[in-house]
N, C-alpha and C. Protein backbone atom coordinates (compact mmCIF):
# COMPACT_ATOMS: atom_id res chain seq x y z
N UNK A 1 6.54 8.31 -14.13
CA UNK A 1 6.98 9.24 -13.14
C UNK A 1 8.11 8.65 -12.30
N UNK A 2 7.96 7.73 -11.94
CA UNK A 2 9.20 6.88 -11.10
C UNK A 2 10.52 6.66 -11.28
N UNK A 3 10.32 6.20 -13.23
CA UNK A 3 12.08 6.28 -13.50
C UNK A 3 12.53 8.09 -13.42
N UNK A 4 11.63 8.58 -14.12
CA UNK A 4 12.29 10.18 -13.42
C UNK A 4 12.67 10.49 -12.63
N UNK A 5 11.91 10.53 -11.37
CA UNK A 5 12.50 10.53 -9.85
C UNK A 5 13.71 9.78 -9.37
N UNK A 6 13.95 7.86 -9.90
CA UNK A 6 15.16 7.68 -9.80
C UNK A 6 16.44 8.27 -10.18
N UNK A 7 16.34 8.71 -11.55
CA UNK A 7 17.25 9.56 -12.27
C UNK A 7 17.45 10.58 -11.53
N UNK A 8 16.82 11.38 -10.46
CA UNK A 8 17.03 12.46 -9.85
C UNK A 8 16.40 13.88 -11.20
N UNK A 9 15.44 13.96 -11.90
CA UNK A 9 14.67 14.66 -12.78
C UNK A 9 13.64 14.94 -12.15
N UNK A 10 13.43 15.99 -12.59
CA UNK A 10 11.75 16.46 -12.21
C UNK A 10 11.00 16.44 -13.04
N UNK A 11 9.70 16.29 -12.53
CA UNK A 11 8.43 15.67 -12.60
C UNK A 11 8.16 17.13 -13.60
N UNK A 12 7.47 16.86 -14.81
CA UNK A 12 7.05 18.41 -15.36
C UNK A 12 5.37 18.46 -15.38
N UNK A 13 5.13 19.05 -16.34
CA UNK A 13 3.45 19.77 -15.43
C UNK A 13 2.97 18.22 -16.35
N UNK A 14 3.27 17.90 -17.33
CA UNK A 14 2.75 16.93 -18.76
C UNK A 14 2.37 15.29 -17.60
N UNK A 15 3.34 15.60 -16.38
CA UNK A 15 3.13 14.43 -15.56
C UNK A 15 2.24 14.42 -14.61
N UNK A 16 1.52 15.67 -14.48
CA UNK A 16 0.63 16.13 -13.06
C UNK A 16 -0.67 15.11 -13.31
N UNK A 17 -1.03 14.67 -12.46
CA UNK A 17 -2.02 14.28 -12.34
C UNK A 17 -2.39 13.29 -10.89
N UNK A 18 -3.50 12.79 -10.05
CA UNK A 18 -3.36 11.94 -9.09
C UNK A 18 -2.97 10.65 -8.73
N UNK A 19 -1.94 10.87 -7.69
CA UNK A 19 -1.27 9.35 -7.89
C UNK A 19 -0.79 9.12 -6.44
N UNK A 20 -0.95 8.14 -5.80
CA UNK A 20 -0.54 7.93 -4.52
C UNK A 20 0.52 7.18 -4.57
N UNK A 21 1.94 7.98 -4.10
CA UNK A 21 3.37 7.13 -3.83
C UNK A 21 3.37 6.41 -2.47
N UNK A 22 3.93 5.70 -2.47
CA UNK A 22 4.28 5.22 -0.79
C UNK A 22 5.54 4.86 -1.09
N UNK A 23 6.03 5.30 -0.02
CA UNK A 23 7.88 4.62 1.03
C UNK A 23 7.72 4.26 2.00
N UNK A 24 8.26 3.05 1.27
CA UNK A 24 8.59 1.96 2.88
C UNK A 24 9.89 1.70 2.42
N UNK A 25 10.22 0.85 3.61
CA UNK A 25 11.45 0.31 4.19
C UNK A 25 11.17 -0.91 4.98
N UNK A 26 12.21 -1.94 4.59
CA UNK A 26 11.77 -3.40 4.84
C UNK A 26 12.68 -3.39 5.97
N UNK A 27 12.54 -4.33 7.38
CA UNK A 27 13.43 -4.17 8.41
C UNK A 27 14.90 -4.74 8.03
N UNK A 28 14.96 -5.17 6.77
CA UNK A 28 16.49 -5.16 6.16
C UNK A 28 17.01 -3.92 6.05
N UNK A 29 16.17 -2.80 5.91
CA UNK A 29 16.64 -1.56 5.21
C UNK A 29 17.04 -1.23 3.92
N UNK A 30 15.92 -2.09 3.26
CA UNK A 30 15.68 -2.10 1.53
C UNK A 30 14.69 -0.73 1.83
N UNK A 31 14.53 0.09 0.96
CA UNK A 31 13.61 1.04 0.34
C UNK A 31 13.08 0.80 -0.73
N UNK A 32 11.88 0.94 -0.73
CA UNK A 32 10.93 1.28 -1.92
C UNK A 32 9.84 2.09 -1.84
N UNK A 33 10.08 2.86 -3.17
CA UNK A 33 8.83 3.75 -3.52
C UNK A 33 8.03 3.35 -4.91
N UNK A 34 6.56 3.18 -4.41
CA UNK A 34 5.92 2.36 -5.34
C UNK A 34 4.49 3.07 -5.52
N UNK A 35 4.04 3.61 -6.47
CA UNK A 35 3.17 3.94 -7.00
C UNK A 35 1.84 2.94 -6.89
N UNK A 36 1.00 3.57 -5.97
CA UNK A 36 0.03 2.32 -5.13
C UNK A 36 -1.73 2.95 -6.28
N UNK A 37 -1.70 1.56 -6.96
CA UNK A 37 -3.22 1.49 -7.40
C UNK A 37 -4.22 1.70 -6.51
N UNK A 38 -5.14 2.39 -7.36
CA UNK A 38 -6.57 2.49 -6.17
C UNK A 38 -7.08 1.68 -5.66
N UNK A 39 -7.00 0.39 -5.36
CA UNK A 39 -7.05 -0.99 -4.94
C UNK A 39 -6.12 -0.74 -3.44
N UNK A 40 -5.11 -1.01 -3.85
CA UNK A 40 -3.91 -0.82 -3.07
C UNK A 40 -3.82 0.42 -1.83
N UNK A 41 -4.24 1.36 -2.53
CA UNK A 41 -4.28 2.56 -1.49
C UNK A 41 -5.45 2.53 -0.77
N UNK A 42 -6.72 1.99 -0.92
CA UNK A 42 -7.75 1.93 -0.28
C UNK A 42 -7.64 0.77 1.16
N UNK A 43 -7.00 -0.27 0.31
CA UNK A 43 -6.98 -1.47 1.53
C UNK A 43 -5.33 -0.10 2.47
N UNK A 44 -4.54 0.22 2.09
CA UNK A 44 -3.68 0.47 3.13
C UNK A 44 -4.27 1.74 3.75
N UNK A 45 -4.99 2.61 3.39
CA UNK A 45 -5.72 3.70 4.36
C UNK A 45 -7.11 3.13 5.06
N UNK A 46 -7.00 1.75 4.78
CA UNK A 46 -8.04 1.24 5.67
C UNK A 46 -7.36 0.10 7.17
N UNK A 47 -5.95 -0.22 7.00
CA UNK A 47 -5.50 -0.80 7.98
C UNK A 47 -5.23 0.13 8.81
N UNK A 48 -5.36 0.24 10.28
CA UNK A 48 -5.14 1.12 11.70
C UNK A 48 -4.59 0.14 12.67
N UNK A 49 -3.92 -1.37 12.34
CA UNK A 49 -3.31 -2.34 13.30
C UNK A 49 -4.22 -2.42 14.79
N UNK A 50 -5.57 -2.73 14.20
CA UNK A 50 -6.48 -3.41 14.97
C UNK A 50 -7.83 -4.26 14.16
N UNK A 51 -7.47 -3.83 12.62
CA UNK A 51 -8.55 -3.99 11.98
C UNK A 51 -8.37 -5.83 11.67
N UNK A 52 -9.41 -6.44 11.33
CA UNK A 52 -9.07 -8.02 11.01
C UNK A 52 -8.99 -7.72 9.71
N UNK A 53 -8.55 -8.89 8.83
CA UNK A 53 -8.83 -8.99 7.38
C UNK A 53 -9.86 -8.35 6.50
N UNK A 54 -10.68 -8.93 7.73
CA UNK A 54 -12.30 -8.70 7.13
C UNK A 54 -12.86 -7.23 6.69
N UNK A 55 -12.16 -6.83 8.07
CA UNK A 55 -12.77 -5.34 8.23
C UNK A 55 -12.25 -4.55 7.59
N UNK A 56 -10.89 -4.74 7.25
CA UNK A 56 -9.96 -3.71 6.34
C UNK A 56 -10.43 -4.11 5.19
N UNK A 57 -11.13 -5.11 4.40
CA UNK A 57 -11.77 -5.45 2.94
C UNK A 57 -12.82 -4.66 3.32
N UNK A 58 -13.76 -4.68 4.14
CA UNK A 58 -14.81 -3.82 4.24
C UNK A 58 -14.94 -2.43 4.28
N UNK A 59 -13.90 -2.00 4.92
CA UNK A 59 -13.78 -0.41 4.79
C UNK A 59 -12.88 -0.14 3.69
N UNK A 60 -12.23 -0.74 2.84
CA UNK A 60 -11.58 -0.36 1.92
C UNK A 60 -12.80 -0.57 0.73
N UNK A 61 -13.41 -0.99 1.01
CA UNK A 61 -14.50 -1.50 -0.58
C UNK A 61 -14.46 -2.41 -1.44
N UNK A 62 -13.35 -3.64 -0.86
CA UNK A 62 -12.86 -4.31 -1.91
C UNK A 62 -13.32 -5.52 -0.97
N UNK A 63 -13.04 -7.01 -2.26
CA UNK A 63 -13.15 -8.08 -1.41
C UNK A 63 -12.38 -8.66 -0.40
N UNK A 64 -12.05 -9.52 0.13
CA UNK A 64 -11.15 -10.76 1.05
C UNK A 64 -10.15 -10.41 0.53
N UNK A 65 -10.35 -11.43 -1.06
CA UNK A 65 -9.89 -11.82 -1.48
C UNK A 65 -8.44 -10.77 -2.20
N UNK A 66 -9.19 -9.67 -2.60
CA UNK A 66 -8.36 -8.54 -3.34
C UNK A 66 -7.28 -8.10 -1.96
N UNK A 67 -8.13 -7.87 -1.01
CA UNK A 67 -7.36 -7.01 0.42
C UNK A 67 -6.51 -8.17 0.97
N UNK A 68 -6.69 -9.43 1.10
CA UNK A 68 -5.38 -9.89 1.53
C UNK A 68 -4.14 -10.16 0.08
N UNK A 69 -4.49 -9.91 -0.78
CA UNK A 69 -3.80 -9.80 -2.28
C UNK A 69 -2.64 -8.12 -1.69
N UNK A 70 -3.55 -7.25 -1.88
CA UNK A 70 -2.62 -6.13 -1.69
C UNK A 70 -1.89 -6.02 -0.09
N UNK A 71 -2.48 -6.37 0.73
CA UNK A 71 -2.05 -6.35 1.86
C UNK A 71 -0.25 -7.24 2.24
N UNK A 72 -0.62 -8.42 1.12
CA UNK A 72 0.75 -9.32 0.99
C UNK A 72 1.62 -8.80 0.28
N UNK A 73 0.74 -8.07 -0.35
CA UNK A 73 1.84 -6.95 -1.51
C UNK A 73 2.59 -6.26 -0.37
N UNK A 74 2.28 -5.18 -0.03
CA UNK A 74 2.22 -4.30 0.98
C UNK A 74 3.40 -4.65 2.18
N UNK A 75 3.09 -5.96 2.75
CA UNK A 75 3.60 -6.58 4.05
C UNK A 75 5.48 -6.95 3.01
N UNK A 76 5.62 -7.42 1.89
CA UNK A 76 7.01 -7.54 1.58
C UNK A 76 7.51 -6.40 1.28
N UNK A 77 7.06 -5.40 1.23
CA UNK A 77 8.29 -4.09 0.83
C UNK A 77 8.02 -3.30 2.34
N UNK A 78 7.52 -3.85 3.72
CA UNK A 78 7.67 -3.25 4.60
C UNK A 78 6.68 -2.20 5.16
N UNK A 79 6.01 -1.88 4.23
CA UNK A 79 4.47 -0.87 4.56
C UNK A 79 3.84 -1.31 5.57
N UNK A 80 3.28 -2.54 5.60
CA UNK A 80 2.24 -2.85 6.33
C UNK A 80 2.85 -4.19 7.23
N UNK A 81 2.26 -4.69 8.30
CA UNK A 81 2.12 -6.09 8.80
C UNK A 81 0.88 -6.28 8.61
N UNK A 82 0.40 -7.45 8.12
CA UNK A 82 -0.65 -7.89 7.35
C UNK A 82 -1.41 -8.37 8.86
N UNK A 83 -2.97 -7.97 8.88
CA UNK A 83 -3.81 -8.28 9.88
C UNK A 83 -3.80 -9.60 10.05
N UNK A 84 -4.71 -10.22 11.57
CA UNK A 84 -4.80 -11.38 11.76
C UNK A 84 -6.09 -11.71 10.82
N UNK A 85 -6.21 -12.86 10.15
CA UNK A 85 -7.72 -13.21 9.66
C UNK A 85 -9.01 -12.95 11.11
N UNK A 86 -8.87 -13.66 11.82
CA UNK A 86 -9.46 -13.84 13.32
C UNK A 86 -9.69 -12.49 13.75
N UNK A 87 -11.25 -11.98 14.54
CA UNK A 87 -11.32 -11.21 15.04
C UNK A 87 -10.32 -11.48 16.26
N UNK A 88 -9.83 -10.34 16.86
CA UNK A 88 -9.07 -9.96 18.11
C UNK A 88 -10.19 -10.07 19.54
N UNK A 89 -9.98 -10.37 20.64
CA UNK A 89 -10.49 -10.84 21.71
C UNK A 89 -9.98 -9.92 22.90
């Protein structure tokens, strides 16, 4: 679906199906649109920039280990700022 959209083509019905895009923009003012795995989309609809590490692995369903994985993903194309490990005080 993606090289289509670059090309400026549309998407036809043979492509329908569920898929979560995200756009970001890096404070360089790089763009990217990236087709986010269910991994990926769970840890970023679970960050609200109060959550710790912990808690965004916990409400996303995944481990530590996976959620600071996508979260670093996430934090270089500009989506996210990656939580503190440390609860907040």
């Amino acid at each position: 679906m993606l090289p289509r959209l670059r090309k400026g083509e549309t998407v036809g019905e043979e492509s329908h199906r569920g898929v979560a895009l995200l756009f970001s923009r890096t404070h360089m003012g790089k763009i990217y649109v990236v087709e986010l795995d269910e991994c990926a989309a769970d840890v970023f609809g679970a960050v609200d920039g109060s959550r710790t590490l912990e808690r965004v692995a916990e409400s996303a369903g995944v481990t530590i280990q996976k959620a600071e994985e996508a979260l670093s993903n996430l934090a270089q194309i500009g989506a996210v700022e990656a939580p503190d490990a440390s609860p907040r005080e």
